[in-house]
N, C-alpha and C. Protein backbone atom coordinates (compact mmCIF):
# COMPACT_ATOMS: atom_id res chain seq x y z
N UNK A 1 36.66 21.18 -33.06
CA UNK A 1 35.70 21.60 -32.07
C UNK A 1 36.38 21.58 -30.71
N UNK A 2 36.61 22.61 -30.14
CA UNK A 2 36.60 22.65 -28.57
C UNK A 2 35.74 22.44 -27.48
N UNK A 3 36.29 21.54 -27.07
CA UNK A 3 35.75 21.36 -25.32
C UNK A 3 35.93 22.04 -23.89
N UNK A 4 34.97 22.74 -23.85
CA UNK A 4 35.29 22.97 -22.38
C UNK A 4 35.05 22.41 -21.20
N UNK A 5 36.72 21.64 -20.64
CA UNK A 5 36.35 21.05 -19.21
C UNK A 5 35.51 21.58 -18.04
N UNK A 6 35.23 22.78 -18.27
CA UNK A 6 34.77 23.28 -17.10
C UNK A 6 32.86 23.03 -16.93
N UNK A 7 32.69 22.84 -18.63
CA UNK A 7 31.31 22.89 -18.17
C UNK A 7 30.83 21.34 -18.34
N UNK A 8 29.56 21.40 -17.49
CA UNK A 8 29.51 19.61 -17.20
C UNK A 8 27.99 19.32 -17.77
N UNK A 9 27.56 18.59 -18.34
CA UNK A 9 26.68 18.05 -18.84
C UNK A 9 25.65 17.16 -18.01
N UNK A 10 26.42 16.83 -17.02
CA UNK A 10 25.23 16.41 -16.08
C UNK A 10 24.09 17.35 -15.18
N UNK A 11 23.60 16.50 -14.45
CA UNK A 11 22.65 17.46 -13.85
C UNK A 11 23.27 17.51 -12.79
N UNK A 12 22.92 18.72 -11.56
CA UNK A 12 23.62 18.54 -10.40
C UNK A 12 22.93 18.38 -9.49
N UNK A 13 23.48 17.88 -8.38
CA UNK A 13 22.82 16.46 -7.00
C UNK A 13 21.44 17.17 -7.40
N UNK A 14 21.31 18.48 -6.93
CA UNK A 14 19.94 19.18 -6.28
C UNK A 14 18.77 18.70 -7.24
N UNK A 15 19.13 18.21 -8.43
CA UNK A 15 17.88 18.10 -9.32
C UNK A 15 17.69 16.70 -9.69
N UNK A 16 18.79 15.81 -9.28
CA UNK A 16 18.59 14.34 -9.02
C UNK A 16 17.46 14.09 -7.95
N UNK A 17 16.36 13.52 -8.92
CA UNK A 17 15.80 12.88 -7.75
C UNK A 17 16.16 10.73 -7.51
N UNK A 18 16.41 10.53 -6.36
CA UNK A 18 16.67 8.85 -6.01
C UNK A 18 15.30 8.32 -5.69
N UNK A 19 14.99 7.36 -5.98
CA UNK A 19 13.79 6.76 -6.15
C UNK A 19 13.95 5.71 -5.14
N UNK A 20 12.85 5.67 -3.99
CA UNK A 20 12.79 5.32 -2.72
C UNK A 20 12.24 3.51 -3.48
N UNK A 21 12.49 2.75 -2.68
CA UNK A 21 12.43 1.03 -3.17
C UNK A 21 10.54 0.93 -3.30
N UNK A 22 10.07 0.69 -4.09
CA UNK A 22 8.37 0.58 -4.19
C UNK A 22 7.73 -0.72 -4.65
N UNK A 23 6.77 -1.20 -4.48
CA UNK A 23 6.28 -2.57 -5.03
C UNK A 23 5.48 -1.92 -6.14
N UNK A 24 4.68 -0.72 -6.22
CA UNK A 24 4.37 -0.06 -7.33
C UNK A 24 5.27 -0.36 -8.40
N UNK A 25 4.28 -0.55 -10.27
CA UNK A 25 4.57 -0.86 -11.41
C UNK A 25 4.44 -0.14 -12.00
N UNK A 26 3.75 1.61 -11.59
CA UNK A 26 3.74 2.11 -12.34
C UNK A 26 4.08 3.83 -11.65
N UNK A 27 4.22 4.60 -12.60
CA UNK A 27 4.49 5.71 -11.99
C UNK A 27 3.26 6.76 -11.10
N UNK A 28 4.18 6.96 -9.77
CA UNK A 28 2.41 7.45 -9.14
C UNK A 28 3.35 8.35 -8.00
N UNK A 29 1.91 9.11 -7.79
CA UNK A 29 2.71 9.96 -6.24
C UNK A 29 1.66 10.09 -5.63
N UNK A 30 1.94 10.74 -4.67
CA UNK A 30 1.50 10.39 -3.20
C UNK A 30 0.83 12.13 -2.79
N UNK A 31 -0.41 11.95 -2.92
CA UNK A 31 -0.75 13.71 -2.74
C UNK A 31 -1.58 14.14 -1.81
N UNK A 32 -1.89 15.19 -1.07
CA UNK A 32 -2.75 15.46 -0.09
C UNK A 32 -4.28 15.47 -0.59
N UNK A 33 -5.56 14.90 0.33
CA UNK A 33 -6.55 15.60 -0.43
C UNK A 33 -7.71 16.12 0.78
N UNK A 34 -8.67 16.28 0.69
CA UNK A 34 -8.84 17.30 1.40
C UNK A 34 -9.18 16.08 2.80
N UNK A 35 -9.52 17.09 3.72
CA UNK A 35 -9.69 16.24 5.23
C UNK A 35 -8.06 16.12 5.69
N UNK A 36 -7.39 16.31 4.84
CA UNK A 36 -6.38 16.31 5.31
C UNK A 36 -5.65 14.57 5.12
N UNK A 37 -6.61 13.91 3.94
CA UNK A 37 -6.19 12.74 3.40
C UNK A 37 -5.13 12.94 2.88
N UNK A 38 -4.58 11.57 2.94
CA UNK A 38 -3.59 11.25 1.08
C UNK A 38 -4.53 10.18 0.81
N UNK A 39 -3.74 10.08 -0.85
CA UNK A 39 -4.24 9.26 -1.76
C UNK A 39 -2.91 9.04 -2.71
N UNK A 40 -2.91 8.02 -3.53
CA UNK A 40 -1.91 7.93 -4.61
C UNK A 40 -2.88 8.19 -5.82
N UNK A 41 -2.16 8.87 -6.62
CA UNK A 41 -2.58 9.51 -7.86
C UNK A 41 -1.37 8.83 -8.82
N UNK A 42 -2.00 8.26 -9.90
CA UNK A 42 -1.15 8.24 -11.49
C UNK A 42 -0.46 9.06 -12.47
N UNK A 43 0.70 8.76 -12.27
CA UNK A 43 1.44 9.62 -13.41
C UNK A 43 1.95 9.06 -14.36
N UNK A 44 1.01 8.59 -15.03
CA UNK A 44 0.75 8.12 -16.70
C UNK A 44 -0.34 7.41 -16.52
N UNK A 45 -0.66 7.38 -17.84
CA UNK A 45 -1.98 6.28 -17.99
C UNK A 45 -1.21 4.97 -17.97
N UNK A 46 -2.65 3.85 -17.58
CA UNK A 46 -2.36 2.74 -17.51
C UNK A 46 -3.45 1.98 -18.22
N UNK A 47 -3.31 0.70 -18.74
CA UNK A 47 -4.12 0.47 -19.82
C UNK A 47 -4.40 -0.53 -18.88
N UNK A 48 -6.23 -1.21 -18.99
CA UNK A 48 -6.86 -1.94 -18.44
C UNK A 48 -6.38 -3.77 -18.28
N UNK A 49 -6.14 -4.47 -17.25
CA UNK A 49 -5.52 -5.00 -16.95
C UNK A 49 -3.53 -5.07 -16.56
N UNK A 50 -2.93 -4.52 -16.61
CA UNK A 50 -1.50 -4.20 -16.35
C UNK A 50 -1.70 -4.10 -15.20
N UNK A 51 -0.53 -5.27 -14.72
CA UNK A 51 -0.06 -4.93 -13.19
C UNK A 51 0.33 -3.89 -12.48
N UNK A 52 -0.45 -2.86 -11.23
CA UNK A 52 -0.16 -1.44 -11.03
C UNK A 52 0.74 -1.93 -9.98
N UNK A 53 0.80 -3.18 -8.69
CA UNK A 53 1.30 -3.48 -7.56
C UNK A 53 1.18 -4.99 -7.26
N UNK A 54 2.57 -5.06 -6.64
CA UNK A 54 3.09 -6.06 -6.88
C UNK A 54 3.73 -6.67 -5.52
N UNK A 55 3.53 -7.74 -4.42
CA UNK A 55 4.61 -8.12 -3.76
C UNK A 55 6.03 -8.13 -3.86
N UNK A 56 6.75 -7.70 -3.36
CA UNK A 56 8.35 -8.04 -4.10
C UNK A 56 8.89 -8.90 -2.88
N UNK A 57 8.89 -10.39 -3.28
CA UNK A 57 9.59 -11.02 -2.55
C UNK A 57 11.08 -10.40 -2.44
N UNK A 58 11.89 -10.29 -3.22
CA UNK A 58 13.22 -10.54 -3.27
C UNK A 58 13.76 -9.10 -2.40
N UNK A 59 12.49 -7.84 -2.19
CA UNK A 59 13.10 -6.76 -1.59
C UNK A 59 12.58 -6.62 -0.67
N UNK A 60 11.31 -7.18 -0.20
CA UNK A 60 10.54 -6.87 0.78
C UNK A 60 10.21 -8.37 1.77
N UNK A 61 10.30 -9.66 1.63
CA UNK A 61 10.44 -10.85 2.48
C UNK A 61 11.60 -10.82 3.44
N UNK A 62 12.28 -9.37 3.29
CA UNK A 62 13.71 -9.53 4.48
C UNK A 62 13.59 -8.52 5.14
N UNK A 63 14.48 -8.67 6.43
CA UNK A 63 13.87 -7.71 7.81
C UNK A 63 14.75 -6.37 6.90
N UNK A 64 14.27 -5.45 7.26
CA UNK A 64 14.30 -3.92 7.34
C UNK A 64 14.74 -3.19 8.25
N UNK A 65 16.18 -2.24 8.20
CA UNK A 65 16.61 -2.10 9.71
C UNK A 65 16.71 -0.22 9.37
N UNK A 66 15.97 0.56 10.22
CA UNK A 66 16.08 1.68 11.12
C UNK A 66 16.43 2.19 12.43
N UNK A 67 16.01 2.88 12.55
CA UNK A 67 16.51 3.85 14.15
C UNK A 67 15.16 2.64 15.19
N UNK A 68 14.10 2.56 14.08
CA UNK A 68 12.58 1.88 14.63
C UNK A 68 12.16 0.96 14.82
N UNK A 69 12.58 0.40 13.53
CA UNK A 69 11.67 -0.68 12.83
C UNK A 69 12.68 -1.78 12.88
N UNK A 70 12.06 -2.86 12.89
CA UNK A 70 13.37 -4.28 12.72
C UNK A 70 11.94 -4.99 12.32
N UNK A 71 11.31 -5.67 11.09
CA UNK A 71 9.94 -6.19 10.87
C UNK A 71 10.16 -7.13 9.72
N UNK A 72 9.18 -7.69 9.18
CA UNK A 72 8.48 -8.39 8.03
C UNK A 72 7.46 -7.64 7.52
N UNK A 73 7.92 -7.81 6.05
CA UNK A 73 6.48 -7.38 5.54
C UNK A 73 5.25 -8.00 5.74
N UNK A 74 5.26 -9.19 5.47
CA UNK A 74 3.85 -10.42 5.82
C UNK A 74 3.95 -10.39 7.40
N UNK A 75 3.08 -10.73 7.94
CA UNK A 75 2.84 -10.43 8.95
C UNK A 75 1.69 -11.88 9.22
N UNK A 76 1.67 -13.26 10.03
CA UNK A 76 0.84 -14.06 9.97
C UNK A 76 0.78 -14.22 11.96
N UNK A 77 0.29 -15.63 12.13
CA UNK A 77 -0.26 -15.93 13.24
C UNK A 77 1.34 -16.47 13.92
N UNK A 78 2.20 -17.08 12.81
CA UNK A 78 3.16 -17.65 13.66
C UNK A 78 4.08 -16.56 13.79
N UNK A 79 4.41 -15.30 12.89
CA UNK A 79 5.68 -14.16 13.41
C UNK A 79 4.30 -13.38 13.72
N UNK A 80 4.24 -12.89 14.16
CA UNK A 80 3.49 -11.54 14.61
C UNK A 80 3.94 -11.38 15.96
N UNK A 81 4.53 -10.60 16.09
CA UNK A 81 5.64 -10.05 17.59
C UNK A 81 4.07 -8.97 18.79
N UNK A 82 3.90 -9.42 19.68
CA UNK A 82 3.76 -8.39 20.75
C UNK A 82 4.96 -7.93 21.66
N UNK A 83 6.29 -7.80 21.16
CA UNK A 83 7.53 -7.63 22.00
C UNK A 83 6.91 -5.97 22.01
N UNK A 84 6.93 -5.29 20.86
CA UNK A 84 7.05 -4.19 20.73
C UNK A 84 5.28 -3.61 20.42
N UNK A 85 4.42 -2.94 21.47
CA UNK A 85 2.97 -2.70 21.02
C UNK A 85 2.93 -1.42 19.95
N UNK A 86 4.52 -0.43 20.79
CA UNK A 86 3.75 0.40 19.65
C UNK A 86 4.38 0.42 18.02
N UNK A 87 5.31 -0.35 18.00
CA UNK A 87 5.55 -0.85 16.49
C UNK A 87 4.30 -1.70 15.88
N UNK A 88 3.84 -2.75 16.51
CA UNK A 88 2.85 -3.47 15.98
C UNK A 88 1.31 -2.52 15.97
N UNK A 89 0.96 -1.46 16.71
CA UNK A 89 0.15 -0.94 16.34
C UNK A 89 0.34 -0.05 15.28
N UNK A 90 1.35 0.65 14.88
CA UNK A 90 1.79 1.16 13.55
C UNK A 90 2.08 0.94 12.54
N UNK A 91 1.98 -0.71 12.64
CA UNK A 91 1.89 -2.15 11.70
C UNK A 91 0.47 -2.15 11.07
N UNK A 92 -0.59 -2.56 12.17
CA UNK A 92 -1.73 -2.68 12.03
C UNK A 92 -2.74 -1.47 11.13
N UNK A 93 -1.93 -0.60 11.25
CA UNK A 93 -2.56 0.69 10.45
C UNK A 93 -2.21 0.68 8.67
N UNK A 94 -1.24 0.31 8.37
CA UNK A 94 -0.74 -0.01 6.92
C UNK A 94 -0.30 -1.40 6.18
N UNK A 95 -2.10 -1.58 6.06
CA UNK A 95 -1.63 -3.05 5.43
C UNK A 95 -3.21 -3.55 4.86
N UNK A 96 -3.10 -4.90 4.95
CA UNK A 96 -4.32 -5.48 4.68
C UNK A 96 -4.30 -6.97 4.64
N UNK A 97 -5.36 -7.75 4.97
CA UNK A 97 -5.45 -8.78 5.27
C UNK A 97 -5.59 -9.70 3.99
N UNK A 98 -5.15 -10.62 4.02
CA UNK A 98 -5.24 -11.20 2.11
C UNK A 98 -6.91 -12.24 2.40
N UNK A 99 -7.52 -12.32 1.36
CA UNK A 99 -8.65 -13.14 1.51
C UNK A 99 -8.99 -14.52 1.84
N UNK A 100 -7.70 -15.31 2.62
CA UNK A 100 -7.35 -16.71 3.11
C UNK A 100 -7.78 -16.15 4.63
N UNK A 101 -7.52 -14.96 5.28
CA UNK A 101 -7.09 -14.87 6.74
C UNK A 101 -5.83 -15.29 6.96
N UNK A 102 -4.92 -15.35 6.16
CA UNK A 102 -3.62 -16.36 6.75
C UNK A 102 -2.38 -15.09 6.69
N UNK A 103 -2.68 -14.18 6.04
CA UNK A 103 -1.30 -13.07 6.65
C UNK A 103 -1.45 -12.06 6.08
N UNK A 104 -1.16 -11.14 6.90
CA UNK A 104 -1.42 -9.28 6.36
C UNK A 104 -0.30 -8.89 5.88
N UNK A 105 -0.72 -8.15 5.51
CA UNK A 105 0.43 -7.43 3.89
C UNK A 105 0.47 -6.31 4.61
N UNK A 106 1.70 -5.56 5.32
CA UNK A 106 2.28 -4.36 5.78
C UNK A 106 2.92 -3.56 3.95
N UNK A 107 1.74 -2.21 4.18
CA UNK A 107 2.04 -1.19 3.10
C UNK A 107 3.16 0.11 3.50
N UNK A 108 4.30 -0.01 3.10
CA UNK A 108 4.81 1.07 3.55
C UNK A 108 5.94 1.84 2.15
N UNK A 109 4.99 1.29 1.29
CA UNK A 109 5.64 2.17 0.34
C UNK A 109 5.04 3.25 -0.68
N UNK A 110 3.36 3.77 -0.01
CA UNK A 110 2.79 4.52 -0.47
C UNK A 110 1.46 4.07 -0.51
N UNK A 111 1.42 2.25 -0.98
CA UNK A 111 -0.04 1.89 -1.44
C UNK A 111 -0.96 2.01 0.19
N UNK A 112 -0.65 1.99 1.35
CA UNK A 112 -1.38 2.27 2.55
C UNK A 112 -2.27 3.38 2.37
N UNK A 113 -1.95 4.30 1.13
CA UNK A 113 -2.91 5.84 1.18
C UNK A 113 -3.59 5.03 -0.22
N UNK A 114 -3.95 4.14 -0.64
CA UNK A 114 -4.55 3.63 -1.68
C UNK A 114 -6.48 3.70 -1.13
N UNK A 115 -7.15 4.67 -1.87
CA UNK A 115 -8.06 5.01 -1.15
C UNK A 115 -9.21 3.72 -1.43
N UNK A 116 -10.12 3.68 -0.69
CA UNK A 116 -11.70 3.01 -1.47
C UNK A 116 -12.65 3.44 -1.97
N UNK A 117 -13.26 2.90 -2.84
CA UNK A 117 -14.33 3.21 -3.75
C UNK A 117 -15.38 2.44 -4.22
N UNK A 118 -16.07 2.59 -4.32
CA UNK A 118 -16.81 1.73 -4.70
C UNK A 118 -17.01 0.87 -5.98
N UNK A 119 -16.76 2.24 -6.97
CA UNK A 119 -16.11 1.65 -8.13
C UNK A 119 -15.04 1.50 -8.74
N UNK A 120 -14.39 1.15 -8.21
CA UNK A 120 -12.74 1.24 -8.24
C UNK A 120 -12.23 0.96 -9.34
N UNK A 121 -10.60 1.55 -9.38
CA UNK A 121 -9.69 0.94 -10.86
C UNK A 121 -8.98 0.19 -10.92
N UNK A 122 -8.94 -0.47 -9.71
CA UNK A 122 -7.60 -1.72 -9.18
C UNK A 122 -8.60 -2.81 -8.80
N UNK A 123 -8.40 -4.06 -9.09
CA UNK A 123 -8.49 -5.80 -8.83
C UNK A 123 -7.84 -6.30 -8.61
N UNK A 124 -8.09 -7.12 -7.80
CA UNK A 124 -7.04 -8.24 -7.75
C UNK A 124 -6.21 -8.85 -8.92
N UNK A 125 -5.17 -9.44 -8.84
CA UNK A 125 -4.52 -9.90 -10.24
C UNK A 125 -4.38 -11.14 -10.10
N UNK A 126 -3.24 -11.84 -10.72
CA UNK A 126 -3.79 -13.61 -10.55
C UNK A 126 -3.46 -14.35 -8.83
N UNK A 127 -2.73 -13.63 -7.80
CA UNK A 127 -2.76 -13.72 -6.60
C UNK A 127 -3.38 -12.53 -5.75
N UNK A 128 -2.98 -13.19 -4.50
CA UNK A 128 -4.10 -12.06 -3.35
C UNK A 128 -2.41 -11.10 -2.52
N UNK A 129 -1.21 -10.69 -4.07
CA UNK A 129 -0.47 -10.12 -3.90
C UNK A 129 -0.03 -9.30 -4.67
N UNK A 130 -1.01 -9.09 -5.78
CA UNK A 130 -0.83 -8.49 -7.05
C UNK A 130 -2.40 -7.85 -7.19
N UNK A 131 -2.30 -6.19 -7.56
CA UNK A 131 -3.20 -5.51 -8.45
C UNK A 131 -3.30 -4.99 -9.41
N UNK A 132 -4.06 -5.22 -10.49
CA UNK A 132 -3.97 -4.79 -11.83
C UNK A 132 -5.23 -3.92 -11.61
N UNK A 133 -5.05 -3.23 -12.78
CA UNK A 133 -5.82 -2.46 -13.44
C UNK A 133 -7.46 -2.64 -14.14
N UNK A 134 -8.51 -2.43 -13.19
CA UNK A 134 -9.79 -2.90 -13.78
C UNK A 134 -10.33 -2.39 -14.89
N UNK A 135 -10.05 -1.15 -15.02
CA UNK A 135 -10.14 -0.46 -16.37
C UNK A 135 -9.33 0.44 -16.50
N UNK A 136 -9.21 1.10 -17.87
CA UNK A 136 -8.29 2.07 -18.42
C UNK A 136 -7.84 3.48 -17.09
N UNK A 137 -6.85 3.98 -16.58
CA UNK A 137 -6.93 4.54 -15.84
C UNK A 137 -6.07 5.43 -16.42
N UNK A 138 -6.59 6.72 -16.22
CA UNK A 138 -5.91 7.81 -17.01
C UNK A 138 -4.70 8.96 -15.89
N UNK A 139 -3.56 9.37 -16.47
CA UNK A 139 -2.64 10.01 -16.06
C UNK A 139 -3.09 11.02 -14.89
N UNK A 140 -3.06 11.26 -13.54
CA UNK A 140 -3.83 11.93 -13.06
C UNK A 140 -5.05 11.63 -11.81
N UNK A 141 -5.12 10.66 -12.55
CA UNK A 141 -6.33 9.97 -11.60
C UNK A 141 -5.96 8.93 -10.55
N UNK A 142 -6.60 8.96 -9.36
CA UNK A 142 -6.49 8.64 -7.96
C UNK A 142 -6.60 7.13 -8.27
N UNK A 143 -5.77 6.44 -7.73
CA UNK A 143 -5.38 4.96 -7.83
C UNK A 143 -6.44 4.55 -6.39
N UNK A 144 -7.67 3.41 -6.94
CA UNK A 144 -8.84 3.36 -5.68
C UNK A 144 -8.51 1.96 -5.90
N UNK A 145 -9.33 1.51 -4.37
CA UNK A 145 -9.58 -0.39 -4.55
C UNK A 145 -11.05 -0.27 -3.54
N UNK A 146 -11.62 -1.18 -3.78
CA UNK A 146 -12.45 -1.87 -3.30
C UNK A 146 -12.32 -2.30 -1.95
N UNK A 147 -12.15 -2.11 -0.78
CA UNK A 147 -11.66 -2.75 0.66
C UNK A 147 -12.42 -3.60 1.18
N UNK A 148 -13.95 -4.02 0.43
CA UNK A 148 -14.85 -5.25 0.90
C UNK A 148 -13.89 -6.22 0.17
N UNK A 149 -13.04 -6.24 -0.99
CA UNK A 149 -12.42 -7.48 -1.87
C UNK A 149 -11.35 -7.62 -0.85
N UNK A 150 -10.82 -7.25 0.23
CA UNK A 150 -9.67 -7.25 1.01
C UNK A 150 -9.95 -8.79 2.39
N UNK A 151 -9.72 -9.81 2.65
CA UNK A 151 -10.05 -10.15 3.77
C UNK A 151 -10.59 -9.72 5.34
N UNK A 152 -11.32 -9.60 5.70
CA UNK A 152 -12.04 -8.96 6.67
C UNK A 152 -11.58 -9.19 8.09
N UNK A 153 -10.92 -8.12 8.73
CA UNK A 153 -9.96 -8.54 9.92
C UNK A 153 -11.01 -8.98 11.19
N UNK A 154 -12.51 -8.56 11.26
CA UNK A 154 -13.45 -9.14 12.40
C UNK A 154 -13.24 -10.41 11.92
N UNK A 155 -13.15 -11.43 10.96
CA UNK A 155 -13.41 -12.29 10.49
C UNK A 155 -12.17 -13.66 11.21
N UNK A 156 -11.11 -12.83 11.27
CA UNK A 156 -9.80 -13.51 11.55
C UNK A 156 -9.56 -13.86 12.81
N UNK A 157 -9.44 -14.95 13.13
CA UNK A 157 -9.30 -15.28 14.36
C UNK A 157 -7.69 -14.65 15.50
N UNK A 158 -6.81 -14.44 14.64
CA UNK A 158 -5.35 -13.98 15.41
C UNK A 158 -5.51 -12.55 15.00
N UNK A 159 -6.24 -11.80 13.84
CA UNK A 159 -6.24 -10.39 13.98
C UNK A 159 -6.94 -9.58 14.34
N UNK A 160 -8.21 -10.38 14.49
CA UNK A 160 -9.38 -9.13 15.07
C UNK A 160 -9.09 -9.20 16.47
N UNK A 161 -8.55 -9.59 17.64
CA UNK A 161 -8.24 -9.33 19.07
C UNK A 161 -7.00 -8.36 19.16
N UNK A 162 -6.50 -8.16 18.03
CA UNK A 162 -5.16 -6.83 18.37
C UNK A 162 -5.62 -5.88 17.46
N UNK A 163 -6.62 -6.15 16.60
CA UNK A 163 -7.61 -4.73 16.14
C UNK A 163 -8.86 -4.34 17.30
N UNK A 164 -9.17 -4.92 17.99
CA UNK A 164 -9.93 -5.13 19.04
C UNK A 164 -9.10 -4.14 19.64
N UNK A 165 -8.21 -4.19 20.45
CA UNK A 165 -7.23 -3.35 21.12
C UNK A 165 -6.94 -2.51 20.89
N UNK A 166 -6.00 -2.55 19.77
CA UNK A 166 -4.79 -1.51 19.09
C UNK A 166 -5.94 -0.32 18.42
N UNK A 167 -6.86 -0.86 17.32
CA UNK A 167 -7.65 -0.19 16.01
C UNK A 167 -9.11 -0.03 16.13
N UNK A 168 -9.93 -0.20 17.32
CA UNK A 168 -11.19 -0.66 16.89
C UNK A 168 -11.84 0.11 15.96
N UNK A 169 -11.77 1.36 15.67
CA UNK A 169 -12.34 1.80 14.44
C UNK A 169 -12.18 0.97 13.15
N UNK A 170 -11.16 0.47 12.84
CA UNK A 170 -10.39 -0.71 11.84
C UNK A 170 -11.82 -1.29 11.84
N UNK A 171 -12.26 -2.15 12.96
CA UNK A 171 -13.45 -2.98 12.80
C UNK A 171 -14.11 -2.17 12.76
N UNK A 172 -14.75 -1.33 13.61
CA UNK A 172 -16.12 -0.39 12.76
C UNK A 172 -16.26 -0.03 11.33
N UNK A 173 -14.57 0.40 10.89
CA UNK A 173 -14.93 0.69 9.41
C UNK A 173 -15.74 -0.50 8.28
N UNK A 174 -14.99 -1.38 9.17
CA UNK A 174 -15.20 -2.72 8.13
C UNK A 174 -16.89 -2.85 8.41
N UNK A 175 -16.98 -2.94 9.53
CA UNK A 175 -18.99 -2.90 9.82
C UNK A 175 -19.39 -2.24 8.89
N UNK A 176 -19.11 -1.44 8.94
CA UNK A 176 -20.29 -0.14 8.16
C UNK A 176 -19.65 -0.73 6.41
N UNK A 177 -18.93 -0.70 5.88
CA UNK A 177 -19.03 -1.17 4.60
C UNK A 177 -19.60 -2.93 4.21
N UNK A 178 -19.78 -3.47 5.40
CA UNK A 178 -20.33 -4.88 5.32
C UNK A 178 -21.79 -4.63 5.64
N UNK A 179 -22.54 -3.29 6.08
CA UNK A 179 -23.69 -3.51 6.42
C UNK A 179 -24.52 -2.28 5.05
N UNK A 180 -23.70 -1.25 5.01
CA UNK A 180 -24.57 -0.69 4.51
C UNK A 180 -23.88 -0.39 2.96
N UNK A 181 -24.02 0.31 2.01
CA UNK A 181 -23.80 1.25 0.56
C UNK A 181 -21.94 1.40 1.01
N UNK A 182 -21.41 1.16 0.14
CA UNK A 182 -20.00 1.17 0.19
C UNK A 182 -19.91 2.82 -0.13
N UNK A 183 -18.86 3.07 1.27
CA UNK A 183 -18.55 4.50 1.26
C UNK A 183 -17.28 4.90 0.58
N UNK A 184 -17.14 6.02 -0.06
CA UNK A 184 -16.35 6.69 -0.94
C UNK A 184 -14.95 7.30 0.13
């Protein structure tokens, strides 16, 4: 049998795709929807309970260096920087408060477009740093959470005065799902 050196069996760069660092467990992308939202959508099914997202200490507890950014992912009362307002207000937009009040979780690897619902497919998992799967969630379908199960930033004494500032809609949103029918 002959070989020809010339032809190559791999794929070439253009159809390599590199897979950006994610705390996501499962396969998902990131899609427009209307209003001019995103949302993350599933690409595969996931069976009820399986971890979908995950903290990653070991990739995400260390500073992060860009043209921009120099940060922490956790974000509490003792690091929380006002050096820089408009980094920390671009902080304040992708994340969420864990249900202690004791430190916000900066999302910047997709789960920030993780929409709410009322009846959602994501729970909490055995920490307030892990989400599993509340029921069977099929290939396709929009990855939702619950944002009343999230710690409530009016509630927090070091975060509701720089949502006060930076976000106040942040707190209105949270009003209106603490007062009335949880909105979609």
């Amino acid at each position: 049998m002959k070989f020809m050196a010339s032809q190559s069996f791999l794929r070439t760069t253009s159809l390599l795709k590199i897979s950006n660092r994610t705390k996501f467990l499962i396969y998902q992308e990131i899609k427009d929807k209307e209003a001019g939202e995103k949302g993350v959508f599933a690409c595969q099914n996931i069976p009820k309970g399986a971890a979908v997202w995950v903290f990653d200490d070991l990739n995400c507890e260390r500073p992060f260096f860009t043209l921009r950014y120099s940060s922490k992912f956790r974000l509490t009362q003792d690091n929380i920087s006002m050096d820089d307002e408009e980094k920390l207000s671009n902080q304040l937009q992708k994340g969420f408060l864990n249900k202690e009040l004791n430190k916000f979780i900066m999302l910047e690897d997709g789960a920030q477009f993780t929409s709410h619902a009322a009846t959602p497919n994501l729970r909490w998992g055995a920490d307030d740093e892990t989400w599993v799967a509340d029921r069977n969630i099929k290939d396709g379908e929009e990855i939702t959470f619950d944002y009343r199960k999230f710690g409530q930033s009016r509630n927090c004494d070091w975060l509701q005065p720089l949502l006060a500032n930076f976000h106040p809609s942040i707190l209105e949103f949270e009003s209106k799902l603490k007062s009335g029918p949880a909105p979609n």
